[in-house]
PDB file of N, CA and C in Angstrom:
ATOM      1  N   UNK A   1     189.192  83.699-103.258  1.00  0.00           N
ATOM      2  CA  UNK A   1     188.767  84.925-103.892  1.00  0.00           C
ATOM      3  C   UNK A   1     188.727  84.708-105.387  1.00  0.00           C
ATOM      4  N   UNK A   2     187.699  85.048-105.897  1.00  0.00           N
ATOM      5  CA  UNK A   2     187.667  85.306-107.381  1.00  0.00           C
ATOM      6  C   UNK A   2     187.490  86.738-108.105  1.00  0.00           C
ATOM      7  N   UNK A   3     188.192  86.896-108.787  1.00  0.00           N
ATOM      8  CA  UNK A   3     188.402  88.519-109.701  1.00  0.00           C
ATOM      9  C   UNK A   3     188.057  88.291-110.951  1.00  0.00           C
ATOM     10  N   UNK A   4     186.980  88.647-111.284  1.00  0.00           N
ATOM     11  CA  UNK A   4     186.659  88.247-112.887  1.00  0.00           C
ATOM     12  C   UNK A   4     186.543  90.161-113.531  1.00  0.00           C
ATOM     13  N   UNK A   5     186.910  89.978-114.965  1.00  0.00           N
ATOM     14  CA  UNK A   5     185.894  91.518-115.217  1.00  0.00           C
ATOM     15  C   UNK A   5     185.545  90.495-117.106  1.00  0.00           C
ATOM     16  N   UNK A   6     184.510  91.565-117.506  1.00  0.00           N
ATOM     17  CA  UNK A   6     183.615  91.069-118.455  1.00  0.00           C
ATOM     18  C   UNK A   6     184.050  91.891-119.841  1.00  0.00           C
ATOM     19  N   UNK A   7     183.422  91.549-120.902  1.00  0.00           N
ATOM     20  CA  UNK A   7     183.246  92.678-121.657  1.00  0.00           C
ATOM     21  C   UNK A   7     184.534  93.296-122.410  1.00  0.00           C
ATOM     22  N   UNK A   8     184.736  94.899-122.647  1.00  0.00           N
ATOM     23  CA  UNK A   8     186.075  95.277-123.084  1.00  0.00           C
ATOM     24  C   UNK A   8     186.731  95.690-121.684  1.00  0.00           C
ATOM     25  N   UNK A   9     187.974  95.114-121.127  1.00  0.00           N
ATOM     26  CA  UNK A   9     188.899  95.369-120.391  1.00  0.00           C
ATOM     27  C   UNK A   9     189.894  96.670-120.971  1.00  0.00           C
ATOM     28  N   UNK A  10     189.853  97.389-120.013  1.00  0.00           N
ATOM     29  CA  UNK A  10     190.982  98.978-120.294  1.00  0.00           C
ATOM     30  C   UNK A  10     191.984  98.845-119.424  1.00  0.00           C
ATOM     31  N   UNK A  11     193.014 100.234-119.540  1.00  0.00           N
ATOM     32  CA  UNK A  11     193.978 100.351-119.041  1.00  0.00           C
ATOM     33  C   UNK A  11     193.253 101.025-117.652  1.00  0.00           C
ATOM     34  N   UNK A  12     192.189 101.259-117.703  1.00  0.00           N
ATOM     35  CA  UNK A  12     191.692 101.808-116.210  1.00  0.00           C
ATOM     36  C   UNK A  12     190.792 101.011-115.514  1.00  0.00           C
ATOM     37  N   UNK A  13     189.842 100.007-115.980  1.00  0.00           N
ATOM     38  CA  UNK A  13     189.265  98.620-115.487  1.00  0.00           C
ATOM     39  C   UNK A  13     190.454  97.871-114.610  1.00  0.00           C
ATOM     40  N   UNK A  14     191.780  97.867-115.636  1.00  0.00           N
ATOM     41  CA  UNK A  14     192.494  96.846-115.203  1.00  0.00           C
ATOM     42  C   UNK A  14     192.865  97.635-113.532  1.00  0.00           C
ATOM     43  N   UNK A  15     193.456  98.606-113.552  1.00  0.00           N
ATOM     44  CA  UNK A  15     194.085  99.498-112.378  1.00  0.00           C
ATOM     45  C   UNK A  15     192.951  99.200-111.520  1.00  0.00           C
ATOM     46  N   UNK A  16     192.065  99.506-111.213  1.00  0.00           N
ATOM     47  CA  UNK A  16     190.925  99.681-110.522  1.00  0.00           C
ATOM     48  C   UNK A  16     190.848  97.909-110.057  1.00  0.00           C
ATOM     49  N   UNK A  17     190.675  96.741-111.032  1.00  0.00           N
ATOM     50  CA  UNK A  17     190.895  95.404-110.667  1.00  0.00           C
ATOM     51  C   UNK A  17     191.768  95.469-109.640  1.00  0.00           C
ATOM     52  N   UNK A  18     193.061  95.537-110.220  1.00  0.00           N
ATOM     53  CA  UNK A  18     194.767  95.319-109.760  1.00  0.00           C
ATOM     54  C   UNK A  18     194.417  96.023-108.114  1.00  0.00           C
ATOM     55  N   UNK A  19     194.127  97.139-108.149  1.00  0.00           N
ATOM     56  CA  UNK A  19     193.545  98.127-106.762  1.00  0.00           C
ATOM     57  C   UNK A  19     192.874  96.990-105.728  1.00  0.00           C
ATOM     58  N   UNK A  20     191.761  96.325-106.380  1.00  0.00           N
ATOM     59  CA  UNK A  20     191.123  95.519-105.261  1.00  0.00           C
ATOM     60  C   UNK A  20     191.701  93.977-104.875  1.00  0.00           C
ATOM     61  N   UNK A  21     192.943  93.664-105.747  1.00  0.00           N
ATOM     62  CA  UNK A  21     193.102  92.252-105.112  1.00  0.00           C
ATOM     63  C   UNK A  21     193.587  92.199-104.085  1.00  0.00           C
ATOM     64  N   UNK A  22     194.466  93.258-103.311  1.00  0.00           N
ATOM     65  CA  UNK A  22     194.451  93.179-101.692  1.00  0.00           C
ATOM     66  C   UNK A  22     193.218  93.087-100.682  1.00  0.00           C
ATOM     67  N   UNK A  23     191.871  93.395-101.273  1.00  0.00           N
ATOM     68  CA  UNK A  23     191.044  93.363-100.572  1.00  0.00           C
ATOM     69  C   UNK A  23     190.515  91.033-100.907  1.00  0.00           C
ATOM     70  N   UNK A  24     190.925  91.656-102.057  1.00  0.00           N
ATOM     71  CA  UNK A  24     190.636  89.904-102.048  1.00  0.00           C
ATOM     72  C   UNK A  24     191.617  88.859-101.875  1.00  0.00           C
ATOM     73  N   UNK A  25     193.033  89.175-101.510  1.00  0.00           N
ATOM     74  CA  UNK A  25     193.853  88.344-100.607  1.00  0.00           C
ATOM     75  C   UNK A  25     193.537  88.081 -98.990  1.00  0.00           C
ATOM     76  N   UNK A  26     192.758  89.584 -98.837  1.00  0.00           N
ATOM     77  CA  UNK A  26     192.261  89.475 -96.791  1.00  0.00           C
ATOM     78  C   UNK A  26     191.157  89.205 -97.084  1.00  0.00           C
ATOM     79  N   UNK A  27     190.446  88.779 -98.023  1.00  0.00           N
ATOM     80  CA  UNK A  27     188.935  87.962 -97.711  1.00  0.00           C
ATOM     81  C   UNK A  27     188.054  87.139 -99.159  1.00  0.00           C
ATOM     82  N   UNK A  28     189.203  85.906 -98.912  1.00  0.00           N
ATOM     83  CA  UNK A  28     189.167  84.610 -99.984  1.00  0.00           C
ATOM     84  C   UNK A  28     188.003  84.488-100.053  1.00  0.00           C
ATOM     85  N   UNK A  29     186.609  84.545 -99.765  1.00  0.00           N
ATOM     86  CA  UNK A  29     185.611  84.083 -99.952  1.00  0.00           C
ATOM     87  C   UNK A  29     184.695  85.278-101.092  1.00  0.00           C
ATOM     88  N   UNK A  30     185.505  86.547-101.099  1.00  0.00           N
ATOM     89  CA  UNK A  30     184.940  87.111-101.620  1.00  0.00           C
ATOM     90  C   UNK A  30     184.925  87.110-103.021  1.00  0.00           C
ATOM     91  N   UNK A  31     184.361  87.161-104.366  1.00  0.00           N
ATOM     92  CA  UNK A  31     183.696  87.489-105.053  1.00  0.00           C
ATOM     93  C   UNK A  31     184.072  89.161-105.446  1.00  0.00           C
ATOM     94  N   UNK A  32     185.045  88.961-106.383  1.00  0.00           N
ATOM     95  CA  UNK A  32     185.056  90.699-107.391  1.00  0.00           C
ATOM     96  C   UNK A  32     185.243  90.522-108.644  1.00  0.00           C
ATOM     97  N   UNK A  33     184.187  91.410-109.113  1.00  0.00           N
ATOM     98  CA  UNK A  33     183.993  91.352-110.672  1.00  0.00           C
ATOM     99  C   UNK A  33     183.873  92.675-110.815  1.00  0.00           C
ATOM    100  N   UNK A  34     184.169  93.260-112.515  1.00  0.00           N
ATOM    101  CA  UNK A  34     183.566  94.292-112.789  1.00  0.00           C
ATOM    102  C   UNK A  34     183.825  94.497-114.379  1.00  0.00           C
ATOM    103  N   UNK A  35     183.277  96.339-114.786  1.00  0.00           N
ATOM    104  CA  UNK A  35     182.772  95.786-115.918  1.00  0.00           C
ATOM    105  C   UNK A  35     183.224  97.594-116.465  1.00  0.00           C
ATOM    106  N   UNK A  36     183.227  97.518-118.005  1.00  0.00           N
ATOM    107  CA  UNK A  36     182.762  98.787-118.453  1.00  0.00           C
ATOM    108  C   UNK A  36     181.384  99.284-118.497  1.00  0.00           C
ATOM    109  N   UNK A  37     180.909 100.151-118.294  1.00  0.00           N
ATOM    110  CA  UNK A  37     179.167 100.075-118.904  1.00  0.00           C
ATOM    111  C   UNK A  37     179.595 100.797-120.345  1.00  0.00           C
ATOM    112  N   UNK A  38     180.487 101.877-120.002  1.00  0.00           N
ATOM    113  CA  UNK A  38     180.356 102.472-121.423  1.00  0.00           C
ATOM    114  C   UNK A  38     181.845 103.215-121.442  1.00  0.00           C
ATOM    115  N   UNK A  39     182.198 104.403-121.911  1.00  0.00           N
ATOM    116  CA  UNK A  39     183.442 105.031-122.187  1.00  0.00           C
ATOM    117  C   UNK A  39     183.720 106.212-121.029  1.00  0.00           C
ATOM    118  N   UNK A  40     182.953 106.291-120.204  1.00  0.00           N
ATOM    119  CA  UNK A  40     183.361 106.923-118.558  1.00  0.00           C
ATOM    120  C   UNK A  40     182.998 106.518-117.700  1.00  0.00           C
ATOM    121  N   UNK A  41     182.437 105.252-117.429  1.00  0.00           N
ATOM    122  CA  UNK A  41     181.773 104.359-116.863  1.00  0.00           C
ATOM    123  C   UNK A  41     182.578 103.030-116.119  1.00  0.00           C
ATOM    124  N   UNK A  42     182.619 102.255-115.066  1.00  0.00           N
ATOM    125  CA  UNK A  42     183.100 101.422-114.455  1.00  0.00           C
ATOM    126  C   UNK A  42     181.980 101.114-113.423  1.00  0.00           C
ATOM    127  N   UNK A  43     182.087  99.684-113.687  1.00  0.00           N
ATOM    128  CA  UNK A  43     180.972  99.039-112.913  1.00  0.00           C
ATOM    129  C   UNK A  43     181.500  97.900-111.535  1.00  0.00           C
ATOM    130  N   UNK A  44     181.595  97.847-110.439  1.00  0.00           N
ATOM    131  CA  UNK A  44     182.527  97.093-109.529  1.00  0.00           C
ATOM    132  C   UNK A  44     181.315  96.499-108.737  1.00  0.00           C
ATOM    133  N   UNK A  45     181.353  95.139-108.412  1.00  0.00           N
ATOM    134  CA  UNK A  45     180.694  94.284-107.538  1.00  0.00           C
ATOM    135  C   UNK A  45     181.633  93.227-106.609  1.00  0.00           C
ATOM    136  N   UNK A  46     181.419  93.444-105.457  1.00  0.00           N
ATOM    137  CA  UNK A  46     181.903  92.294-104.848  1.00  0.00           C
ATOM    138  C   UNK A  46     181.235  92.188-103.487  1.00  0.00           C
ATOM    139  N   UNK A  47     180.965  90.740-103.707  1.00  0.00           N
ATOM    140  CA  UNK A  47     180.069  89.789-102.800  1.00  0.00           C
ATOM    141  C   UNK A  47     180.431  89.081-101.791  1.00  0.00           C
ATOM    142  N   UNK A  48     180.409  89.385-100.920  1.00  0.00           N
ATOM    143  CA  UNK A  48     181.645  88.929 -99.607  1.00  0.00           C
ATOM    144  C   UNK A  48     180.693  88.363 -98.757  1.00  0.00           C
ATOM    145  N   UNK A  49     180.647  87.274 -97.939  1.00  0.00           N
ATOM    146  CA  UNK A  49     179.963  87.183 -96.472  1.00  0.00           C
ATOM    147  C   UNK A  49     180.461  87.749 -95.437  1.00  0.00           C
ATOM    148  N   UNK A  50     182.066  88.297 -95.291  1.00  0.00           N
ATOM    149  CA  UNK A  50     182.173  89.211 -94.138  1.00  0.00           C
ATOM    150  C   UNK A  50     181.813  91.042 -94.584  1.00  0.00           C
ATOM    151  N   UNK A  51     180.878  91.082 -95.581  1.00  0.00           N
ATOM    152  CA  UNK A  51     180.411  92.335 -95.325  1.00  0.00           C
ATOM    153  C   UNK A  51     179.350  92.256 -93.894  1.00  0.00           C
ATOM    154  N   UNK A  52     178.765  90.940 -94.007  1.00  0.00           N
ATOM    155  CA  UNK A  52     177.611  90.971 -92.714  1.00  0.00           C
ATOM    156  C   UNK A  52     178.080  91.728 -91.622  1.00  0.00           C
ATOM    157  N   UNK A  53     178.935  91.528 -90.968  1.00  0.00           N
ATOM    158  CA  UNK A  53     179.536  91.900 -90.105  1.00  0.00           C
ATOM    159  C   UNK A  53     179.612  93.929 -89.616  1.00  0.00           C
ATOM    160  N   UNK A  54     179.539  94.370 -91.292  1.00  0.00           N
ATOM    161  CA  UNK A  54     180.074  96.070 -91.126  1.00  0.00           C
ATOM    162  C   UNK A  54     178.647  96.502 -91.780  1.00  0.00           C
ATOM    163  N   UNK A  55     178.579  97.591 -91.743  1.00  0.00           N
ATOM    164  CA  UNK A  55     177.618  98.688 -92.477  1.00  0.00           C
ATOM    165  C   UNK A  55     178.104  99.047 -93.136  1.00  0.00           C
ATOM    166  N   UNK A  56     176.901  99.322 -94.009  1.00  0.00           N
ATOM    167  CA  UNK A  56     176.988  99.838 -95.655  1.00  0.00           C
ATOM    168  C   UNK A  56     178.240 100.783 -96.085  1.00  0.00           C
ATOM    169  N   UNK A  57     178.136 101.881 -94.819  1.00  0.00           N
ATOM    170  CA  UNK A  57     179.631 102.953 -94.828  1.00  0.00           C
ATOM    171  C   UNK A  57     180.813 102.485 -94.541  1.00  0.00           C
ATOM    172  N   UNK A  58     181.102 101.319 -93.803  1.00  0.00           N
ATOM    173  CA  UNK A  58     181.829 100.668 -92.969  1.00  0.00           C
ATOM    174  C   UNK A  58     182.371  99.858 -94.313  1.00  0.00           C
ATOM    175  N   UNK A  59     181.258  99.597 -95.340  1.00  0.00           N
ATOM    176  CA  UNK A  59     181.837  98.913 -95.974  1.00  0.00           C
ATOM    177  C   UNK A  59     182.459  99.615 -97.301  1.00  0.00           C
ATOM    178  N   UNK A  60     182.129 100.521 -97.906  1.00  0.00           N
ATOM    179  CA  UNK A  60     182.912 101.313 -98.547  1.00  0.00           C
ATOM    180  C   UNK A  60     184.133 102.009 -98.259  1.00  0.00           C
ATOM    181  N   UNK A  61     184.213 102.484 -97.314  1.00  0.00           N
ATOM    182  CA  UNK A  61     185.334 102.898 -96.782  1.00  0.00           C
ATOM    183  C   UNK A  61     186.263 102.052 -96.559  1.00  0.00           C
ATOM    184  N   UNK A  62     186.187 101.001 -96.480  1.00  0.00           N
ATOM    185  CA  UNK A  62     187.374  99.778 -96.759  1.00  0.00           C
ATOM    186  C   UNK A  62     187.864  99.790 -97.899  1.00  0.00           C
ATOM    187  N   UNK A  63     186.560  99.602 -99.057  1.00  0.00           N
ATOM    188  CA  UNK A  63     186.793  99.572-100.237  1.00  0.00           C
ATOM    189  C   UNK A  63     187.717 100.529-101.022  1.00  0.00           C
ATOM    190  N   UNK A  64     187.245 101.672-100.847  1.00  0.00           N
ATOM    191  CA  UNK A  64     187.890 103.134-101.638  1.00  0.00           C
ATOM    192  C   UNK A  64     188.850 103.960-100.570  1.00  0.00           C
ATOM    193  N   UNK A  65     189.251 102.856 -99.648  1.00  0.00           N
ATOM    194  CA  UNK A  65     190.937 102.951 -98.810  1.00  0.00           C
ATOM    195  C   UNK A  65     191.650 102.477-100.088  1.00  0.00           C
ATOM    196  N   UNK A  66     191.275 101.562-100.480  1.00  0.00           N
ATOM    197  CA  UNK A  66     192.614 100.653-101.947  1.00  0.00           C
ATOM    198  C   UNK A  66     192.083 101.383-103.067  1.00  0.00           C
ATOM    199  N   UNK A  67     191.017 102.185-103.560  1.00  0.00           N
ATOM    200  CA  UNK A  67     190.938 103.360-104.666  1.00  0.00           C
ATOM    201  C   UNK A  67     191.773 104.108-104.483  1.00  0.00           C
ATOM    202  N   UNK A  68     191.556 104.523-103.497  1.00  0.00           N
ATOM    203  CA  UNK A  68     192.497 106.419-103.266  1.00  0.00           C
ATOM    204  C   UNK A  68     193.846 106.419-103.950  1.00  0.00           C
ATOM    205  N   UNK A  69     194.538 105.375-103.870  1.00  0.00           N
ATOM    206  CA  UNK A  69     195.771 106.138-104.219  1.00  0.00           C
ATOM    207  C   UNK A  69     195.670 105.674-105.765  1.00  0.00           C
ATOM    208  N   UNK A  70     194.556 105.450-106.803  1.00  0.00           N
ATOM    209  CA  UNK A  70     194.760 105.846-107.940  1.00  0.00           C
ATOM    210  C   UNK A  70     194.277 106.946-108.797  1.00  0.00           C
ATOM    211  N   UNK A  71     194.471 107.347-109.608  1.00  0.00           N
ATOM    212  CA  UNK A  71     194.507 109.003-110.345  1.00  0.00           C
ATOM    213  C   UNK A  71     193.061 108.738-110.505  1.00  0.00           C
ATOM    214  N   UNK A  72     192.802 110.270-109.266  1.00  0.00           N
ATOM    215  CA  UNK A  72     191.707 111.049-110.229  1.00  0.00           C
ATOM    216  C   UNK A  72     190.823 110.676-111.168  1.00  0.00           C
ATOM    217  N   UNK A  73     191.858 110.744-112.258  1.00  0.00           N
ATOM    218  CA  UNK A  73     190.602 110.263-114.007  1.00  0.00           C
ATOM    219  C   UNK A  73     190.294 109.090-114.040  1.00  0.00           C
ATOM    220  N   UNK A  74     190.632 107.610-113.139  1.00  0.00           N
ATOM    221  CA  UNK A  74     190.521 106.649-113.094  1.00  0.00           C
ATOM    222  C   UNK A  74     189.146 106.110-111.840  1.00  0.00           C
ATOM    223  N   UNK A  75     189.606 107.064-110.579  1.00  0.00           N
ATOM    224  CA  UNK A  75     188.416 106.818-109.495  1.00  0.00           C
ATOM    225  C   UNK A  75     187.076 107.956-110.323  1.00  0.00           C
ATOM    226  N   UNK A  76     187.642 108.591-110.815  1.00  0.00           N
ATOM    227  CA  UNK A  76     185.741 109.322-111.462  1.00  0.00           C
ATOM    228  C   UNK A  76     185.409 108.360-112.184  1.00  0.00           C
ATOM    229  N   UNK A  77     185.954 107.655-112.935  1.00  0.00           N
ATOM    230  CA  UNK A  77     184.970 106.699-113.993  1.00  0.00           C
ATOM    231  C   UNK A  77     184.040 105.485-113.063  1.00  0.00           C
ATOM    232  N   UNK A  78     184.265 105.043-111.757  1.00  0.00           N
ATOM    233  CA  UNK A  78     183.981 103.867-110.989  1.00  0.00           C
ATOM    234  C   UNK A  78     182.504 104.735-110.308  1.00  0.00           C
ATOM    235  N   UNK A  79     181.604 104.354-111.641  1.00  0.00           N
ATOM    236  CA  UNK A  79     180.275 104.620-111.035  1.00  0.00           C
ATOM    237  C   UNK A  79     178.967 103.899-109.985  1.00  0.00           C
ATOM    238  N   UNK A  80     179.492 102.653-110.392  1.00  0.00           N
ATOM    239  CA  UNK A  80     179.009 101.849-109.480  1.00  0.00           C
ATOM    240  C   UNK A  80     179.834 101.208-108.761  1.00  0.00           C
ATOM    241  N   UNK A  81     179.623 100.777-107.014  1.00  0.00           N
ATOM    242  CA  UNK A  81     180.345  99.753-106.360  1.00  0.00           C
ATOM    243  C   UNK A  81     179.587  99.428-105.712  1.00  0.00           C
ATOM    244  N   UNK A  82     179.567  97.939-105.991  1.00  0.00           N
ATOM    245  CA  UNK A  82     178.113  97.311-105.093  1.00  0.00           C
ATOM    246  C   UNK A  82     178.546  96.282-104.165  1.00  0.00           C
ATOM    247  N   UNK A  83     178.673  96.561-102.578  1.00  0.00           N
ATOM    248  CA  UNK A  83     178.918  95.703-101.427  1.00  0.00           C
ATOM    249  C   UNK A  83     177.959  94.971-100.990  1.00  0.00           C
ATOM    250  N   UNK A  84     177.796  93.841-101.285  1.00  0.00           N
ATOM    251  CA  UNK A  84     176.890  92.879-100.680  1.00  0.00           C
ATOM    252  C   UNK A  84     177.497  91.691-100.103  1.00  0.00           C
ATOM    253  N   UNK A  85     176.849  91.396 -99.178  1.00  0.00           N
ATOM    254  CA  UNK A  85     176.206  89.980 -99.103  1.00  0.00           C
ATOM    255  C   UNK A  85     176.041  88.872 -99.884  1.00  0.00           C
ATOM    256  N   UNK A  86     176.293  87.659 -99.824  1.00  0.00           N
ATOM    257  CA  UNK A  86     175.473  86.875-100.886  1.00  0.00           C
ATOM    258  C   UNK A  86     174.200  86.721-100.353  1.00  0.00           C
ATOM    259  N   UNK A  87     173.441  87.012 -99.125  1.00  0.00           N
ATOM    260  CA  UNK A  87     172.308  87.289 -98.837  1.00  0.00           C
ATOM    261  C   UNK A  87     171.402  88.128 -99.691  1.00  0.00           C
ATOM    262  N   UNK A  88     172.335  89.491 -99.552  1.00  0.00           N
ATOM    263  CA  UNK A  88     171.538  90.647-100.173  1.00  0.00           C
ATOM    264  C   UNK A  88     172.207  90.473-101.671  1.00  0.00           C
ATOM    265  N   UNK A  89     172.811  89.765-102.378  1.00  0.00           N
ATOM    266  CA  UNK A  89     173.090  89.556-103.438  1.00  0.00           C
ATOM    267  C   UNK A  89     171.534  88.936-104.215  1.00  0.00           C
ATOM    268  N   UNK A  90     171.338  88.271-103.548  1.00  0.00           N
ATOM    269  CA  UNK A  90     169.946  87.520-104.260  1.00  0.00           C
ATOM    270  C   UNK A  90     168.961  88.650-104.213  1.00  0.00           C
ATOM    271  N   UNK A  91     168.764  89.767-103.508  1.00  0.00           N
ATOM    272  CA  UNK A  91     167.694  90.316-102.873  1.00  0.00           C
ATOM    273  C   UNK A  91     167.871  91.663-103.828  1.00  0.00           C
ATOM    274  N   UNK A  92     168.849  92.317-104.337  1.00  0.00           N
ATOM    275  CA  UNK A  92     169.296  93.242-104.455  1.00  0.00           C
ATOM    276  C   UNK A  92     168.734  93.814-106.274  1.00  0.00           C
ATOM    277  N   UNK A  93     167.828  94.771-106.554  1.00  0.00           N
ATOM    278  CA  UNK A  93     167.603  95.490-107.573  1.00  0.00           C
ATOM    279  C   UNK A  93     169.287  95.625-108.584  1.00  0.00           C
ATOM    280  N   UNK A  94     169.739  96.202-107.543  1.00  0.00           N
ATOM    281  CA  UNK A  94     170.864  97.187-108.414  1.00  0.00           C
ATOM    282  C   UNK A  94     171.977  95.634-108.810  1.00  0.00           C
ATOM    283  N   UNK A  95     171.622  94.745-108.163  1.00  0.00           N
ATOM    284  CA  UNK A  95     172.697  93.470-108.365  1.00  0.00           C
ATOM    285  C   UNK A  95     172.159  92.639-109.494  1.00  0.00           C
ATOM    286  N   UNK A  96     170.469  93.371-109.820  1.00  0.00           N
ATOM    287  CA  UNK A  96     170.363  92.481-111.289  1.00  0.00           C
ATOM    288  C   UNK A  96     171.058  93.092-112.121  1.00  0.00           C
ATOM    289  N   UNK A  97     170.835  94.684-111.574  1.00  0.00           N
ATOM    290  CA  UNK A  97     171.083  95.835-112.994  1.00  0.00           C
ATOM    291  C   UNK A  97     172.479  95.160-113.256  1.00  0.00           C
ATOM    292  N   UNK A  98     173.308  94.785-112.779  1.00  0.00           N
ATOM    293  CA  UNK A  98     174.771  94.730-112.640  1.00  0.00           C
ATOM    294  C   UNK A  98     174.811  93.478-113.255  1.00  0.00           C
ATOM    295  N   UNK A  99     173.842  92.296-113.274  1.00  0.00           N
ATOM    296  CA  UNK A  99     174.031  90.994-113.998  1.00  0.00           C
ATOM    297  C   UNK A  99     173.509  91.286-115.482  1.00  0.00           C
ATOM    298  N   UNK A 100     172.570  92.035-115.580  1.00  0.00           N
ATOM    299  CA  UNK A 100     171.606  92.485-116.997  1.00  0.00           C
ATOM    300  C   UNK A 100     171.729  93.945-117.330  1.00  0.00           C
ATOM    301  N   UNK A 101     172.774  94.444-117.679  1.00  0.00           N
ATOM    302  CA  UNK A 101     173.130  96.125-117.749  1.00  0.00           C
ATOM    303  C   UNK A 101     171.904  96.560-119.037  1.00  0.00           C
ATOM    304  N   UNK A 102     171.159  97.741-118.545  1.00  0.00           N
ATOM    305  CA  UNK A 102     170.344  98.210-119.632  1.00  0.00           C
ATOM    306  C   UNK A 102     171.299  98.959-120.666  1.00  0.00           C
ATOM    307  N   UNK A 103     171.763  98.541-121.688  1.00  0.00           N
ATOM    308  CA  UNK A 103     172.781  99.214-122.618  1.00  0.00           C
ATOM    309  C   UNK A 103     173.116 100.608-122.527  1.00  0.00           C
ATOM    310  N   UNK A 104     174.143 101.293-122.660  1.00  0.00           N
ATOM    311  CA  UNK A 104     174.375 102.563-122.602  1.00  0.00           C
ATOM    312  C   UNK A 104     174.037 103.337-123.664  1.00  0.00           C
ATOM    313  N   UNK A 105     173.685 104.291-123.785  1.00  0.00           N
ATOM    314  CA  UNK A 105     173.858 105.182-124.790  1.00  0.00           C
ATOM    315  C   UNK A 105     174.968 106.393-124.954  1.00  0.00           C
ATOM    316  N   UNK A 106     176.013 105.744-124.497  1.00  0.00           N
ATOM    317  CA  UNK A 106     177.129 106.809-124.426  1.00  0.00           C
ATOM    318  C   UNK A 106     178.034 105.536-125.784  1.00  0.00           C
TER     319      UNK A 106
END
Protein backbone atom coordinates (compact mmCIF):
# COMPACT_ATOMS: atom_id res chain seq x y z
CA UNK A 1 0.00 0.00 0.00
CA UNK A 2 1.07 3.45 -0.70
CA UNK A 3 -0.40 6.74 1.11
CA UNK A 4 0.93 9.77 -0.41
CA UNK A 5 -0.93 13.38 -0.02
CA UNK A 6 0.46 16.49 -2.10
CA UNK A 7 0.52 20.07 -1.76
CA UNK A 8 -0.37 21.89 1.80
CA UNK A 9 -1.07 19.01 4.34
CA UNK A 10 -3.71 20.08 7.38
CA UNK A 11 -4.78 18.98 10.55
CA UNK A 12 -7.88 17.58 8.61
CA UNK A 13 -6.07 16.04 5.31
CA UNK A 14 -3.95 14.38 7.84
CA UNK A 15 -7.18 12.73 9.95
CA UNK A 16 -8.93 11.81 6.87
CA UNK A 17 -5.23 10.08 5.58
CA UNK A 18 -4.70 8.48 9.19
CA UNK A 19 -8.78 7.31 8.65
CA UNK A 20 -7.83 5.34 5.47
CA UNK A 21 -4.66 3.40 6.38
CA UNK A 22 -6.76 0.53 7.70
CA UNK A 23 -8.23 0.29 4.43
CA UNK A 24 -4.68 0.17 3.13
CA UNK A 25 -3.29 -2.41 5.63
CA UNK A 26 -6.42 -4.96 4.19
CA UNK A 27 -5.46 -4.15 0.63
CA UNK A 28 -1.48 -3.65 0.02
CA UNK A 29 -1.87 -3.21 -3.53
CA UNK A 30 -3.81 -0.29 -3.16
CA UNK A 31 -2.80 3.14 -4.00
CA UNK A 32 -4.12 6.31 -1.59
CA UNK A 33 -3.37 9.69 -2.19
CA UNK A 34 -4.97 12.91 -1.58
CA UNK A 35 -4.95 16.47 -1.68
CA UNK A 36 -6.31 20.00 -0.64
CA UNK A 37 -8.02 21.67 -3.65
CA UNK A 38 -8.60 24.69 -1.64
CA UNK A 39 -9.70 25.86 2.11
CA UNK A 40 -13.04 23.51 2.34
CA UNK A 41 -12.03 21.22 -0.04
CA UNK A 42 -10.36 17.56 0.19
CA UNK A 43 -9.55 15.59 -2.65
CA UNK A 44 -9.13 11.47 -1.97
CA UNK A 45 -8.10 8.86 -4.68
CA UNK A 46 -7.40 5.39 -4.30
CA UNK A 47 -6.65 2.87 -6.93
CA UNK A 48 -7.07 -0.62 -5.90
CA UNK A 49 -7.45 -3.80 -8.23
CA UNK A 50 -9.77 -5.41 -5.68
CA UNK A 51 -12.27 -2.66 -6.36
CA UNK A 52 -12.99 -5.00 -9.61
CA UNK A 53 -14.57 -7.27 -7.68
CA UNK A 54 -17.51 -4.67 -5.86
CA UNK A 55 -19.66 -1.86 -7.34
CA UNK A 56 -19.29 1.56 -7.38
CA UNK A 57 -21.72 1.66 -4.00
CA UNK A 58 -20.15 -1.40 -2.71
CA UNK A 59 -17.24 0.48 -3.01
CA UNK A 60 -17.82 3.57 -1.11
CA UNK A 61 -19.44 2.23 1.55
CA UNK A 62 -16.33 0.45 2.57
CA UNK A 63 -14.65 3.53 2.19
CA UNK A 64 -16.76 6.10 4.39
CA UNK A 65 -17.24 2.93 7.04
CA UNK A 66 -13.42 4.36 8.18
CA UNK A 67 -14.83 8.25 7.57
CA UNK A 68 -17.73 8.04 9.86
CA UNK A 69 -16.29 8.11 12.96
CA UNK A 70 -14.52 11.46 12.17
CA UNK A 71 -16.13 14.99 13.02
CA UNK A 72 -18.57 16.33 10.95
CA UNK A 73 -16.37 19.53 9.92
CA UNK A 74 -13.74 17.17 8.71
CA UNK A 75 -16.07 14.50 6.51
CA UNK A 76 -17.89 17.84 4.84
CA UNK A 77 -14.64 19.08 3.50
CA UNK A 78 -13.87 15.40 1.52
CA UNK A 79 -15.34 16.50 -1.79
CA UNK A 80 -14.01 14.18 -3.92
CA UNK A 81 -13.39 10.27 -3.48
CA UNK A 82 -12.42 8.54 -6.41
CA UNK A 83 -12.60 4.46 -6.37
CA UNK A 84 -11.02 2.97 -9.19
CA UNK A 85 -9.45 0.46 -10.80
CA UNK A 86 -6.14 0.83 -12.30
CA UNK A 87 -8.18 -0.17 -15.33
CA UNK A 88 -10.59 2.62 -14.98
CA UNK A 89 -7.76 4.71 -13.60
CA UNK A 90 -6.36 5.17 -17.14
CA UNK A 91 -9.91 5.61 -18.56
CA UNK A 92 -11.29 7.95 -16.06
CA UNK A 93 -12.12 12.00 -16.80
CA UNK A 94 -12.42 12.83 -13.13
CA UNK A 95 -8.86 10.81 -12.49
CA UNK A 96 -7.17 13.42 -14.80
CA UNK A 97 -9.06 16.23 -13.01
CA UNK A 98 -7.43 14.71 -9.85
CA UNK A 99 -3.78 14.43 -11.56
CA UNK A 100 -4.20 18.19 -13.23
CA UNK A 101 -6.59 20.13 -10.65
CA UNK A 102 -8.11 23.24 -12.56
CA UNK A 103 -7.00 25.82 -9.74
CA UNK A 104 -9.49 26.94 -7.23
CA UNK A 105 -10.81 30.11 -6.80
CA UNK A 106 -11.61 29.85 -3.23
Amino acid sequence: MSAKTRGNTDGCLKAVMKALEKYGQQHPKASIEGYRQNSVSLRIRIVDPDFSRLSRADRHEEVWRLLEPLPEEIQSQVSTILLLTPEEQKKSFANLEFDDPIPSKL
